[in-house]
Protein backbone atom coordinates (compact mmCIF):
# COMPACT_ATOMS: atom_id res chain seq x y z
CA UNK A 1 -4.35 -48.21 43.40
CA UNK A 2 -3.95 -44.52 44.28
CA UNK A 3 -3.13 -44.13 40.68
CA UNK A 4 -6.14 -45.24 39.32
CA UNK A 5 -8.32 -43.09 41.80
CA UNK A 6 -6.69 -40.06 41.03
CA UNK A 7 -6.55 -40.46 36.96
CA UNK A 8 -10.62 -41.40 37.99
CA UNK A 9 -10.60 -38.59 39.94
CA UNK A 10 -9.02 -36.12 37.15
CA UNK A 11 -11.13 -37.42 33.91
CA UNK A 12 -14.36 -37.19 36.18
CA UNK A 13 -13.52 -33.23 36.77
CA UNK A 14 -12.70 -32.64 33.68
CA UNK A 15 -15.87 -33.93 32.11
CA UNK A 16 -17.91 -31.97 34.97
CA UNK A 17 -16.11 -28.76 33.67
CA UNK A 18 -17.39 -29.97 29.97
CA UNK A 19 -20.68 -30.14 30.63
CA UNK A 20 -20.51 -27.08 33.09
CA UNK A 21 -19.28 -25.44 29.65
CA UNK A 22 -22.10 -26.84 27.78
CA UNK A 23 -24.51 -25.71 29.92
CA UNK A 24 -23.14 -22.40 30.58
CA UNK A 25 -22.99 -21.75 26.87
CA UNK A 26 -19.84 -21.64 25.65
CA UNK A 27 -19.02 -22.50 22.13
CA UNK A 28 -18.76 -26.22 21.42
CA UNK A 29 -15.43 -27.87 21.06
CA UNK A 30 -14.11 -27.58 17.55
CA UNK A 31 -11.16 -29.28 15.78
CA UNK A 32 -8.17 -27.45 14.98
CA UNK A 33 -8.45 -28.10 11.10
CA UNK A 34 -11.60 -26.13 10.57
CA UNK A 35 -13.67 -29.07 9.09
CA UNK A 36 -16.06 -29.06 6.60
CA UNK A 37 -16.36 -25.13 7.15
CA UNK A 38 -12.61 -24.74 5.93
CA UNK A 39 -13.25 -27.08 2.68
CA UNK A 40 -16.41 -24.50 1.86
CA UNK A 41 -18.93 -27.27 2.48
CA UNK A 42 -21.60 -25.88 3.95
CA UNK A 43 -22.95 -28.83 5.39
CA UNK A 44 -22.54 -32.47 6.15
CA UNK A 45 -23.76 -35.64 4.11
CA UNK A 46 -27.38 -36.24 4.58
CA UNK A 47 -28.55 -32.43 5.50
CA UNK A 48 -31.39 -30.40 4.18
CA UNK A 49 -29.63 -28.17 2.35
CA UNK A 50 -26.79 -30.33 0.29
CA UNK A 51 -23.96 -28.22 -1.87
CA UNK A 52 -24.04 -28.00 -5.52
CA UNK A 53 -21.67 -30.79 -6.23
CA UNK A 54 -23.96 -33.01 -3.88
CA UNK A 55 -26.86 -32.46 -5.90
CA UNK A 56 -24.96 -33.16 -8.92
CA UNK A 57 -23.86 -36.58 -7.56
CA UNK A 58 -27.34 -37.27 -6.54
CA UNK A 59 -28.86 -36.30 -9.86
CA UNK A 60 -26.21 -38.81 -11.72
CA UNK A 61 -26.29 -41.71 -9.04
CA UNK A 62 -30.26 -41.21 -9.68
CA UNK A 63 -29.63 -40.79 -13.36
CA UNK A 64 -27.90 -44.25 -13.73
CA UNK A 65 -30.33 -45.93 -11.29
CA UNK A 66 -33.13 -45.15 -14.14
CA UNK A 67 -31.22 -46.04 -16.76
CA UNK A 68 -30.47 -49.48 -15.03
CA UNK A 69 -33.56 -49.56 -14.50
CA UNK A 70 -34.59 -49.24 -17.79
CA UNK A 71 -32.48 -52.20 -19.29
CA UNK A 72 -33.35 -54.43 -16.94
CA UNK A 73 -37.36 -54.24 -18.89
């Protein structure tokens, strides 16, 4: 049983000390890869401002949608 309190006990301080970070200021948590900022992607799936080979898959998957549409008549 003391085992389990004091693991409780750890994880609890260490996710006050998170959001003491968070609130302070500090720079968010970031992988050690890099992410999508180290593959030159400037943004993720879905944002306002998509990359140039998202808009070109967009523009084809909308592209082939038309033209399905357009045998189905």
């Amino acid at each position: 049983m003391t085992i389990y309190l004091l693991t409780f006990i750890i994880v609890a301080l260490l996710i006050v000390a998170m959001a003491v970070g968070v609130m302070v200021g500090r720079k968010p948590i970031a992988g050690s890869c890099g992410g999508l900022g180290k593959l030159g992607l400037e943004c993720e799936m879905g944002c306002e401002n998509p990359c140039e080979k998202r808009l070109a898959r967009q523009k084809a998957a909308e592209e082939a949608r038309l033209a399905a549409e357009a045998t189905k008549q």
